[in-house]
Each structure stands twice: as structure tokens, then as C-alpha cells.
N, C-alpha and C. Protein backbone atom coordinates (compact mmCIF):
# COMPACT_ATOMS: atom_id res chain seq x y z
N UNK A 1 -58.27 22.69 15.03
CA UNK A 1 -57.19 22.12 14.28
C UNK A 1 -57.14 22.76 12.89
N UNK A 2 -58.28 22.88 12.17
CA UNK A 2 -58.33 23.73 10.64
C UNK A 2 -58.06 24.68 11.00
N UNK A 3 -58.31 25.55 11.84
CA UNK A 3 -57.19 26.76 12.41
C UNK A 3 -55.89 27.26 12.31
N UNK A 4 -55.44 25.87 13.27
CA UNK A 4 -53.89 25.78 13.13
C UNK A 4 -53.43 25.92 11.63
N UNK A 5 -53.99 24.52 10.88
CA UNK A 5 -53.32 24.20 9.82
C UNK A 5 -53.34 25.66 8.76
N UNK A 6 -54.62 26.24 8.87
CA UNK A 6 -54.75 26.96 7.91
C UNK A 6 -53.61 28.42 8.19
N UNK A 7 -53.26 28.63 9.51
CA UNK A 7 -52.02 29.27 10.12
C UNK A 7 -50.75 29.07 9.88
N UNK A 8 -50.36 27.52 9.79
CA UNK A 8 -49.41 27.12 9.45
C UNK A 8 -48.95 27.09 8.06
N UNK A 9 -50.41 27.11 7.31
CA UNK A 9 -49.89 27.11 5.37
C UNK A 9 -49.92 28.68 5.49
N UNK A 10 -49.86 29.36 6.09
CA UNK A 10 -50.37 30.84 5.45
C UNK A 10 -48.61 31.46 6.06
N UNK A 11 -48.26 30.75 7.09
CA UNK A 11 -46.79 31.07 8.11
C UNK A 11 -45.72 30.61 7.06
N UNK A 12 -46.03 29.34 6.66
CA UNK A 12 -44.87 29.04 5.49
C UNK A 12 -45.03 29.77 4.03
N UNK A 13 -46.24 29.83 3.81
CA UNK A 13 -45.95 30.82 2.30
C UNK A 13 -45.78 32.20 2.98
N UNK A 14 -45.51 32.86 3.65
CA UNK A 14 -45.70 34.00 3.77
C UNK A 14 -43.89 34.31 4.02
N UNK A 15 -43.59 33.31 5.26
CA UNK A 15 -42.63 33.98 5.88
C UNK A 15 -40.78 33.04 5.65
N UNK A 16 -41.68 31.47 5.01
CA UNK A 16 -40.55 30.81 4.38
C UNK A 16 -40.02 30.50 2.95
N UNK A 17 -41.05 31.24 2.35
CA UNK A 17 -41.23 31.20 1.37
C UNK A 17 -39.89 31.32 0.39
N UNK A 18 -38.97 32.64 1.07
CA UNK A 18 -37.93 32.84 -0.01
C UNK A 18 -36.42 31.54 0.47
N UNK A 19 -36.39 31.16 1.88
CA UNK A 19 -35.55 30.49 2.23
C UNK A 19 -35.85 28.86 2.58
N UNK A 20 -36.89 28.28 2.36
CA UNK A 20 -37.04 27.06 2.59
C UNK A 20 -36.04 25.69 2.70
N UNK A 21 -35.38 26.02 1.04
CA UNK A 21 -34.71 25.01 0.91
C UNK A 21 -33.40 24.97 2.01
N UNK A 22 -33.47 25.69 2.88
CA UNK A 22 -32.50 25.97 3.52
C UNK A 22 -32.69 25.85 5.21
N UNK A 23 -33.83 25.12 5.02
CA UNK A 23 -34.65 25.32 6.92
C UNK A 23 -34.53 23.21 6.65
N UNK A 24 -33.79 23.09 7.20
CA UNK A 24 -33.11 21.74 8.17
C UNK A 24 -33.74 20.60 7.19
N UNK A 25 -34.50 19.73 7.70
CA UNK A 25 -34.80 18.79 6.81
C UNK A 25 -35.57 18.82 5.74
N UNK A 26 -35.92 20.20 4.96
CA UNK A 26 -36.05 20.60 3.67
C UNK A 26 -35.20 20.79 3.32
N UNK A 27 -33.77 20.71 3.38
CA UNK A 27 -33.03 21.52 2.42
C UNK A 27 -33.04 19.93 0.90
N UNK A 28 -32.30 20.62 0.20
CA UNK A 28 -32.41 19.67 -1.09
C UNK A 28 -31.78 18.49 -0.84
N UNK A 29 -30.10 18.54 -0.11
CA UNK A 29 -29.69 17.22 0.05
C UNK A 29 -30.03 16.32 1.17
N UNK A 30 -30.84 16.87 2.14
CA UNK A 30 -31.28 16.17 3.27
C UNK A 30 -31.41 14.60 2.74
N UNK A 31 -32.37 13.94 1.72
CA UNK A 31 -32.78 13.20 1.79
C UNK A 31 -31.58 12.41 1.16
N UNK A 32 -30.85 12.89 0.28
CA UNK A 32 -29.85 12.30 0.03
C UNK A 32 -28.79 11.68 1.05
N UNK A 33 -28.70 12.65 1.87
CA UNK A 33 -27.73 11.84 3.27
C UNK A 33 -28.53 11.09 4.05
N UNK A 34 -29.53 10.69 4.18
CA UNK A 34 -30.59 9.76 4.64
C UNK A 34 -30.47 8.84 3.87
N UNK A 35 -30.31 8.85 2.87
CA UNK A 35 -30.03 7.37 2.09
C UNK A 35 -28.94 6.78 2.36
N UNK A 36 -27.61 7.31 2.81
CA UNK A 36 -26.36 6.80 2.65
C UNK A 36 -26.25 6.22 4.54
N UNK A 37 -27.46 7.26 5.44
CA UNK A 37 -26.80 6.89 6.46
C UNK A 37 -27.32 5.34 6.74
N UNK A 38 -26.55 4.86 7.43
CA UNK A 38 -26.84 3.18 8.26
C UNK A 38 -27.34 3.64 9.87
N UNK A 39 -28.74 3.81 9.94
CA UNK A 39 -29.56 3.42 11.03
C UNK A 39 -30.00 2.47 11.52
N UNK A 40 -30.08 1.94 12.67
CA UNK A 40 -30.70 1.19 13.19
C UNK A 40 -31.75 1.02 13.74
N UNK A 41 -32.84 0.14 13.10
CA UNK A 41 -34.31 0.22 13.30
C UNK A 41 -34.56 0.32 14.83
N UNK A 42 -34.52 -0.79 15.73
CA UNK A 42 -34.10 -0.30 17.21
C UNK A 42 -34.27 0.66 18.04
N UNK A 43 -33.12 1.54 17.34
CA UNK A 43 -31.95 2.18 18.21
C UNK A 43 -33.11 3.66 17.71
N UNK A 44 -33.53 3.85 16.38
CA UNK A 44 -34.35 4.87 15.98
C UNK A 44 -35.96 4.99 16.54
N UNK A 45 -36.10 3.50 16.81
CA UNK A 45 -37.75 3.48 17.47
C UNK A 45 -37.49 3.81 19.03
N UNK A 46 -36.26 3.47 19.76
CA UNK A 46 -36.52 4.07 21.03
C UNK A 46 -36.05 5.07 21.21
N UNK A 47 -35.49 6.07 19.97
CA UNK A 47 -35.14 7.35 20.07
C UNK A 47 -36.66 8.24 19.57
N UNK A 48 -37.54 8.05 19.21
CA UNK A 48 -38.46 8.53 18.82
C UNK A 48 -39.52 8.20 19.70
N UNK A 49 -39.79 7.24 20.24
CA UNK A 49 -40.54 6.73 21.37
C UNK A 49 -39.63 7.55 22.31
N UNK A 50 -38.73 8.09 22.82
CA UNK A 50 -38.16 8.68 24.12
C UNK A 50 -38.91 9.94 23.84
N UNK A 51 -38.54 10.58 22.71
CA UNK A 51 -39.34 11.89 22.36
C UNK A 51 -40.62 12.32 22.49
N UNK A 52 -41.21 11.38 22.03
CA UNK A 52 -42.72 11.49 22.26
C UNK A 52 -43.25 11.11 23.51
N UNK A 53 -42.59 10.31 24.46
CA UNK A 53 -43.03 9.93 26.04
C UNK A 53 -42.74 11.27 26.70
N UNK A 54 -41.79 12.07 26.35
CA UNK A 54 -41.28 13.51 27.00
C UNK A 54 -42.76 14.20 26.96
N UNK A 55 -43.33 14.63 25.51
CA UNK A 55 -44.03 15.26 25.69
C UNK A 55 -44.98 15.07 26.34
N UNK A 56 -45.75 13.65 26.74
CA UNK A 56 -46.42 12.65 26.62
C UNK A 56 -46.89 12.76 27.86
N UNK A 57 -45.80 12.68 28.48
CA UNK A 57 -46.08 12.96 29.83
C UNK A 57 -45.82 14.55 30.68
N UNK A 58 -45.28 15.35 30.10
CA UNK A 58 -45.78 16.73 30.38
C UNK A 58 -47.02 16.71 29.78
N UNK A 59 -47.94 16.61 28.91
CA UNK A 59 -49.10 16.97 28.91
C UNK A 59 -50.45 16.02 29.76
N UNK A 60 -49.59 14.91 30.50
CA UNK A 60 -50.02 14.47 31.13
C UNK A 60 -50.36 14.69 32.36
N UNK A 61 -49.65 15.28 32.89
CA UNK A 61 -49.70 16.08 34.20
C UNK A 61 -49.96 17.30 34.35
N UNK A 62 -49.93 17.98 32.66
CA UNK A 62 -50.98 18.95 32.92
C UNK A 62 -52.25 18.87 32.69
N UNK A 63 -52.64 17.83 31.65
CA UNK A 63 -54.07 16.83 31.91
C UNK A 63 -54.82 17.09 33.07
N UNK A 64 -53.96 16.27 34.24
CA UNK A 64 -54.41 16.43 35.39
C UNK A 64 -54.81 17.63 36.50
N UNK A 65 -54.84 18.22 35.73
CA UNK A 65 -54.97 19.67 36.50
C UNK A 65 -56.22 20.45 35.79
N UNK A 66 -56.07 22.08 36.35
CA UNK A 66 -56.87 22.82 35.83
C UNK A 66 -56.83 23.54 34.39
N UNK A 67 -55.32 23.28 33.84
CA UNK A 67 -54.98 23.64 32.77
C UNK A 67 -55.74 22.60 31.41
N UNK A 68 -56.13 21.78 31.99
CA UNK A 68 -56.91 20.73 31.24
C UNK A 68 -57.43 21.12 29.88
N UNK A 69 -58.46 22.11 29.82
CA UNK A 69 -59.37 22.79 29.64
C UNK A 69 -58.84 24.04 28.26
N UNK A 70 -57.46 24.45 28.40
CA UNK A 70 -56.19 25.22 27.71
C UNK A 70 -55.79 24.38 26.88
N UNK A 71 -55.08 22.84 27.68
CA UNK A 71 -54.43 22.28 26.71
C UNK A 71 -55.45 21.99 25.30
N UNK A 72 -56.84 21.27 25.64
CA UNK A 72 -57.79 20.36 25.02
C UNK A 72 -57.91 21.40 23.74
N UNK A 73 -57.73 23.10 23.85
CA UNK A 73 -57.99 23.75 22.86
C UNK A 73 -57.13 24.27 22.26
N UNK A 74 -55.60 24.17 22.99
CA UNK A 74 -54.06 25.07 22.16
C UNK A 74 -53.80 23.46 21.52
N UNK A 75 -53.57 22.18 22.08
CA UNK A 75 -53.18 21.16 21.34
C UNK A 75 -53.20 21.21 20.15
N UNK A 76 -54.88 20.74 19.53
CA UNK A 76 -55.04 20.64 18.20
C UNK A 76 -55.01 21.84 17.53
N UNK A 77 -54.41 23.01 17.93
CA UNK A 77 -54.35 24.56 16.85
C UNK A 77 -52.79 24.44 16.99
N UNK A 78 -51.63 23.66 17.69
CA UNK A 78 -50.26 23.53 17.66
C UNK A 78 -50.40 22.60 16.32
N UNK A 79 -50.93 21.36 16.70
CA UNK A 79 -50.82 20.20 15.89
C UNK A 79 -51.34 20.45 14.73
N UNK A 80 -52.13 21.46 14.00
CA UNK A 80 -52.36 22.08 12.91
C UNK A 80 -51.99 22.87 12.29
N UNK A 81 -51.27 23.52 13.21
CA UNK A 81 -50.37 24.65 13.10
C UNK A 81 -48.75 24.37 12.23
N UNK A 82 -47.94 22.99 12.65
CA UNK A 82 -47.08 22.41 12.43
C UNK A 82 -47.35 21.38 11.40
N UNK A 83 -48.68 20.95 11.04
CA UNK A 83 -49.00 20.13 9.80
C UNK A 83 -49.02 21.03 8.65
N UNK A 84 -49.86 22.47 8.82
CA UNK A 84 -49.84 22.83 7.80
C UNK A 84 -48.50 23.71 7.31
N UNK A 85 -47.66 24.10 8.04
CA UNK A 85 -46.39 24.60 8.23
C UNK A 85 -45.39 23.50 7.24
N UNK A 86 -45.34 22.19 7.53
CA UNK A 86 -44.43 20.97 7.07
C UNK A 86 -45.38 20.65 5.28
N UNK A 87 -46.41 20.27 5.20
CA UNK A 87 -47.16 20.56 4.50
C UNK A 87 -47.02 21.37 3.60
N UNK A 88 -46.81 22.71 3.59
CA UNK A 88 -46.36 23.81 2.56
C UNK A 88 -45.38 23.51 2.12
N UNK A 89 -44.87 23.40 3.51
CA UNK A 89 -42.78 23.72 2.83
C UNK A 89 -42.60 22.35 1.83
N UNK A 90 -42.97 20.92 2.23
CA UNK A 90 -42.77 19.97 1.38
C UNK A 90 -43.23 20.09 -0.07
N UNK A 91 -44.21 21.14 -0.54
CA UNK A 91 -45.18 21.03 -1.15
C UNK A 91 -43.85 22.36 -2.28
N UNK A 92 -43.70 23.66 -1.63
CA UNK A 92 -42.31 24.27 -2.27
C UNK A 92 -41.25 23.91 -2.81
N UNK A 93 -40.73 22.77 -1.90
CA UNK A 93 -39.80 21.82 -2.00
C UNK A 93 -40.18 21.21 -3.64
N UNK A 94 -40.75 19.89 -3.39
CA UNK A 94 -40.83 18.87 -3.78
C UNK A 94 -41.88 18.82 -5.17
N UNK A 95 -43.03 19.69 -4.81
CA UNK A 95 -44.51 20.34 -5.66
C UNK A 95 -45.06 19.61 -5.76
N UNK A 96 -45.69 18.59 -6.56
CA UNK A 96 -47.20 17.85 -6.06
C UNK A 96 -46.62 16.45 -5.46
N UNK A 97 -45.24 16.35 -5.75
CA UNK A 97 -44.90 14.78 -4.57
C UNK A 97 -44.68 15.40 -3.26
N UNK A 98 -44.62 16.63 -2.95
CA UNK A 98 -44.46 16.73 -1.54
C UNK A 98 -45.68 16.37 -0.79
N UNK A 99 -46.70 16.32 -1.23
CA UNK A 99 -48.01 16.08 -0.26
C UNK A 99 -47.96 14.62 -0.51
N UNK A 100 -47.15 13.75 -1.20
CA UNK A 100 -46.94 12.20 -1.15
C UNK A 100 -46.26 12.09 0.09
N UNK A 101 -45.28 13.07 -0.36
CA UNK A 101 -43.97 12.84 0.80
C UNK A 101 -44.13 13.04 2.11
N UNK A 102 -45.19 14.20 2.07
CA UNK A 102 -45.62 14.64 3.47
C UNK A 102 -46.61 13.52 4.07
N UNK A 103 -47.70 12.99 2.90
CA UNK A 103 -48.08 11.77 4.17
C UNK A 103 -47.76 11.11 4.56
N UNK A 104 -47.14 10.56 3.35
CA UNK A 104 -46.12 9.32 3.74
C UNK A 104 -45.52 9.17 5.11
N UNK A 105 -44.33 10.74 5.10
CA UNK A 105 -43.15 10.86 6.16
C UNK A 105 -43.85 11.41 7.57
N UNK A 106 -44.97 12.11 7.30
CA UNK A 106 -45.36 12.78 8.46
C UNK A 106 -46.57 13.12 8.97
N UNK A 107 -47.41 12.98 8.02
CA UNK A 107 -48.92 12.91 8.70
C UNK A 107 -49.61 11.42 9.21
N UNK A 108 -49.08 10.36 8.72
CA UNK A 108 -49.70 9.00 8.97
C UNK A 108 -49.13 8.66 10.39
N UNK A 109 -47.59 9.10 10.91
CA UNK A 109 -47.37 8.46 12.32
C UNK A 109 -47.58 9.71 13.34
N UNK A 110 -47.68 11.24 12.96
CA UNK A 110 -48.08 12.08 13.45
C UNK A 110 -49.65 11.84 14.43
N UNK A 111 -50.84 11.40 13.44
CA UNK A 111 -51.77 11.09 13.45
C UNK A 111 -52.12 10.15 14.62
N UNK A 112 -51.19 9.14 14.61
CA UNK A 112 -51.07 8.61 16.04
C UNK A 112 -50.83 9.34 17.37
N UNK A 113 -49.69 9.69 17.20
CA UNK A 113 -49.14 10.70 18.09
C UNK A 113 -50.51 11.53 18.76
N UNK A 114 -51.09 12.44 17.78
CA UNK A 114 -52.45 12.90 18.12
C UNK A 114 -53.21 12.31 19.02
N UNK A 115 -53.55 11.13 18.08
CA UNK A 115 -54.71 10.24 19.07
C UNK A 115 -54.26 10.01 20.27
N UNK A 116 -52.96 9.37 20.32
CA UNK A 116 -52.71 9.21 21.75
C UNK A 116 -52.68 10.57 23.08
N UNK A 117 -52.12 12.02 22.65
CA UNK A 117 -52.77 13.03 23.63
C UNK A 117 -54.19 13.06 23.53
N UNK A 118 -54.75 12.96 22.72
CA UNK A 118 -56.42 13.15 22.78
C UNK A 118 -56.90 12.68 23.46
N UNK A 119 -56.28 10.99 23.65
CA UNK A 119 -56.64 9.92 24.47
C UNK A 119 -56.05 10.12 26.05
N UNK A 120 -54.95 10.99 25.90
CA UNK A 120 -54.36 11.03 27.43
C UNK A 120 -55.28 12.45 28.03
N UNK A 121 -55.53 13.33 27.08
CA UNK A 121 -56.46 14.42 27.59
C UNK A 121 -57.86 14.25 28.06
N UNK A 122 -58.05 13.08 27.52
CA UNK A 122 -59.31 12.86 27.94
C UNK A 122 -59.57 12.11 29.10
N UNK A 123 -58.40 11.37 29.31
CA UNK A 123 -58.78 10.55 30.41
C UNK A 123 -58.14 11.84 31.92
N UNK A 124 -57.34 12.92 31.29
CA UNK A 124 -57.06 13.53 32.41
C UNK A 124 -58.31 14.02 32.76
N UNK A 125 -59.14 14.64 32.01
CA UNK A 125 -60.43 15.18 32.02
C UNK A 125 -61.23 14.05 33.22
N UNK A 126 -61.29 13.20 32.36
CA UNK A 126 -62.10 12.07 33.46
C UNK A 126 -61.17 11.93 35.07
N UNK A 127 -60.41 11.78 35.11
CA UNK A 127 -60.09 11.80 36.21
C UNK A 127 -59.90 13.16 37.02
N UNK A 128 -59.55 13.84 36.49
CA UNK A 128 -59.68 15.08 37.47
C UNK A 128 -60.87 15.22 38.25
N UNK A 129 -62.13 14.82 37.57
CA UNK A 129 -63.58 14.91 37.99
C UNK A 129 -63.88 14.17 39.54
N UNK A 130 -62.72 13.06 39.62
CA UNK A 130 -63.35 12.30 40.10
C UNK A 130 -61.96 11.88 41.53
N UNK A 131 -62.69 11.53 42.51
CA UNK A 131 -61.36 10.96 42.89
C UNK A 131 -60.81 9.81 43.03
N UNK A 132 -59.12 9.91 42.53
CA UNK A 132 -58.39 8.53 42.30
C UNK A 132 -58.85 8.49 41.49
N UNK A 133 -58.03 7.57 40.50
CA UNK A 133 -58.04 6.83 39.02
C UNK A 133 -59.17 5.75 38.93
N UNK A 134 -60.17 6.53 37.51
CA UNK A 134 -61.32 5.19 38.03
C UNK A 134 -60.78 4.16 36.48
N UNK A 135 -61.03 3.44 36.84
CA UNK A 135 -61.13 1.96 35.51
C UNK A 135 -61.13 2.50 34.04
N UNK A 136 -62.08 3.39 33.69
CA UNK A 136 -61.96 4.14 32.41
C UNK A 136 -61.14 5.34 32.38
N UNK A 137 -60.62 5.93 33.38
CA UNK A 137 -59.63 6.62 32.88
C UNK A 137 -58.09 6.00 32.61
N UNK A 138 -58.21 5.04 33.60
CA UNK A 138 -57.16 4.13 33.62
C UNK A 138 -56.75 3.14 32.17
N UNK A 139 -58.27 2.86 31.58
CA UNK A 139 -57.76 2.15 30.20
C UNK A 139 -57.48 3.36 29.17
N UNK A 140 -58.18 4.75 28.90
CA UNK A 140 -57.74 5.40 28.10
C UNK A 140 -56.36 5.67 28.41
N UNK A 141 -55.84 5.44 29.64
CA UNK A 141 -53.98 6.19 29.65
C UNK A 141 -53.39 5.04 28.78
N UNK A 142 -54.02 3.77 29.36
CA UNK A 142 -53.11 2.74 28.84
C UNK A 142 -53.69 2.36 27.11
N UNK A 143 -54.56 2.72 26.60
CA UNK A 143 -55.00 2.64 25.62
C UNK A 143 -54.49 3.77 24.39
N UNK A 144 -53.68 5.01 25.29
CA UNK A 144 -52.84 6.43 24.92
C UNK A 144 -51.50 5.64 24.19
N UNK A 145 -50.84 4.61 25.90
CA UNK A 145 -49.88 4.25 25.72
C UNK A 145 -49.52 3.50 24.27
N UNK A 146 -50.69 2.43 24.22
CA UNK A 146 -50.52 1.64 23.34
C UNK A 146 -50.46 2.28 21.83
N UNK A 147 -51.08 3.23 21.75
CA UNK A 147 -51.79 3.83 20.40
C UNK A 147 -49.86 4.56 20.32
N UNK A 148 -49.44 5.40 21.36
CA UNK A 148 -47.94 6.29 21.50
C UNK A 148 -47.19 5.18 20.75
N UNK A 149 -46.74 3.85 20.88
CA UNK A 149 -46.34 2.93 20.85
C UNK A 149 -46.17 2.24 19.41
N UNK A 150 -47.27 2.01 19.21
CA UNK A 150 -47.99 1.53 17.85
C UNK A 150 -47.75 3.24 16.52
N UNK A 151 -47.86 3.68 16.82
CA UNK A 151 -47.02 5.11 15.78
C UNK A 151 -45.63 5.18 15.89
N UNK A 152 -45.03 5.28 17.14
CA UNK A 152 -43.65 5.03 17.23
C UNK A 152 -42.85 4.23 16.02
N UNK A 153 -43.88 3.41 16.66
CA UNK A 153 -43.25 2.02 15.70
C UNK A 153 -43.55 2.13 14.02
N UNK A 154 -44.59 2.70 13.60
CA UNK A 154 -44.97 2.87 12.32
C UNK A 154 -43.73 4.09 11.92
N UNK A 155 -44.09 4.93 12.52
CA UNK A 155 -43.40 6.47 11.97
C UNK A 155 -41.85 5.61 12.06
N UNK A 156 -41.13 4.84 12.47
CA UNK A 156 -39.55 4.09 12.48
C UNK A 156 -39.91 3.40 11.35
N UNK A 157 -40.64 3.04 10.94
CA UNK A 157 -40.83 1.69 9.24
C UNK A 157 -40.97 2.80 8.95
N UNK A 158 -41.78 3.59 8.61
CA UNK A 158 -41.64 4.60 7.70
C UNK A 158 -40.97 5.37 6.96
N UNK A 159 -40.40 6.27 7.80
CA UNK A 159 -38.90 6.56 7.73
C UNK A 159 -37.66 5.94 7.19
N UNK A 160 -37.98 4.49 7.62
CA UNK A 160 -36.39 3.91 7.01
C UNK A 160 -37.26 2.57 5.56
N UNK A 161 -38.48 2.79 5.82
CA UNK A 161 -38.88 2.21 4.17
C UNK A 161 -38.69 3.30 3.34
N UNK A 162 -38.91 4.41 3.82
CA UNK A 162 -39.02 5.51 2.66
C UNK A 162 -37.19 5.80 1.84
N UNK A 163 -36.05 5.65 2.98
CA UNK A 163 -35.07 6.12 2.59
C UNK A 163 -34.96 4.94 1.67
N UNK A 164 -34.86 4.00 1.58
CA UNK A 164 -35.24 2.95 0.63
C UNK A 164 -35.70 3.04 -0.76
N UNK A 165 -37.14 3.85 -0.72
CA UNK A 165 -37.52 3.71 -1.93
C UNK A 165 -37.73 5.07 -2.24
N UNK A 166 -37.24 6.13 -1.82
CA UNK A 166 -37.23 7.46 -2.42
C UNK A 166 -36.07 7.19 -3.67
N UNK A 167 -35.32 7.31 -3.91
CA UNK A 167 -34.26 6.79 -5.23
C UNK A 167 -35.50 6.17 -6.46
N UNK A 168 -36.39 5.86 -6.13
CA UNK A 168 -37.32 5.04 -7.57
C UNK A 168 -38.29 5.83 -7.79
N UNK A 169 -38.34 6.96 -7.07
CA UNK A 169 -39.16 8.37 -7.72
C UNK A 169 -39.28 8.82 -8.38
């Protein structure tokens, strides 16, 4: 994972460096039209929960296989890769509130997200070993689920507490 990340800060100063403010939800007024829009808490947690079950379950079924072993070591160098990538650019952006902004907006429900493949990789691990689903692989899926669930839901408060109180910055 210090891999990734350290890939990802070295990818954004290197190669976004001159156009940032201009790469999608960095640009300068992003956050400004986030304030004005009217979301619905809801309607945003099962759009973000749909997203993350997508991946959730492709890496679930490749869990289950021989690729097991690939995922357990490209995962956390992606997921470091894209922290330290978001990380920079906020940090160009914004300068020492971007690493506010960045935990705030994206490393605290990210972090979940994590745990829960870690938790689904591992139980693919365990079960592949073995045959049929034994009891402990079975609570880490559902223990994945819950954790997928429980960030969902944080990273949606998050997001719409923050459009809230970014203006008192």
C-alpha cells in the first residue's frame, strides 16, 4: 500500500501538476456547485452503496478463485495508488486544508471500503481452501457486508455534512 501511495503522490506531482485545477472534482468551482445542489441523503447512499457492491462483488468472485493470491497484492498498491494521487491533487488545490479536506471527504469512508475487500479477500482465501462455505468464511463475507454498509453510510454524512460546512472555512 506505501507503494501505491508513494506512486500516486509522485503520478500527481509529476504528471498533474500543470492542469489539476481542471481534472473533474478538483477543479475550483466544483465545491461551489455542491453547495447549491439539493441531494438526497437516500437516494446518494444507495447510489454509492450500488457502486461499491459492483466492485464488491467482482472482487469477490475473483476471491474465489486462483487469482486470489494477485488480487491480495495489486488491491492495496491500487488503493494507495489512488489515495496518494487524490491526496496530492487536494493538497495543490487547496494547500495545507487539502489534507483536511482529503480526510475528511475521502480517506475516512474510503478506509472502510478497504476493510471490507480485505475482509472479503480473506474469507475468499479461506474458502477456496476448503470445501463449501465454512462458518468463518461465511461471517467474514457477512462481516465485509456490514463494514461495505456502515462506510456507505458514513462516506453519504460526510459528503453532504461537508457541503454544509465548507462555506465557514
Amino acid at each position: 500500500m506505501l507503494a501505491g501511495l508513494i506512486a500516486g503522490s509522485l503520478f500527481a506531482n509529476i504528471y498533474c501538476k500543470e492542469n489539476v485545477s481542471e481534472l473533474g472534482v478538483f477543479q475550483f468551482d466544483f465545491i461551489e456547485k455542491m453547495q447549491r445542489m439539493n441531494v438526497q441523503g437516500g437516494e446518494l447512499f444507495r447510489y454509492v452503496l450500488s457502486e461499491r457492491m459492483k466492485w464488491w462483488l467482482a472482487i469477490g468472485v475473483l476471491a474465489l478463485t486462483s487469482v486470489n493470491a494477485v488480487i491480495v497484492f495489486i488491491y492495496p498498491l491500487m488503493f494507495g495508488f489512488s489515495t496518494g494521487t487524490a491526496c496530492s491533487m487536494m493538497v495543490m488545490v487547496y494547500g495545507i486544508k487539502g489534507v483536511l479536506y482529503f480526510g475528511y471527504l475521502c480517506l475516512i469512508a474510503q478506509c472502510f471500503y478497504c476493510a471490507s475487500v480485505l475482509f472479503e479477500l480473506f474469507a475468499g482465501s479461506w474458502m477456496r481452501g476448503r470445501r463449501g462455505a465454512s462458518a468463518k468464511g461465511i461471517a467474514f463475507v457477512v462481516l465485509s457486508l456490514v463494514v461495505i454498509a456502515v462506510g456507505a453510510a458514513l462516506e453519504t454524512g460526510l459528503y453532504m455534512s461537508f457541503a454544509r460546512i465548507f462555506p465557514n472555512f
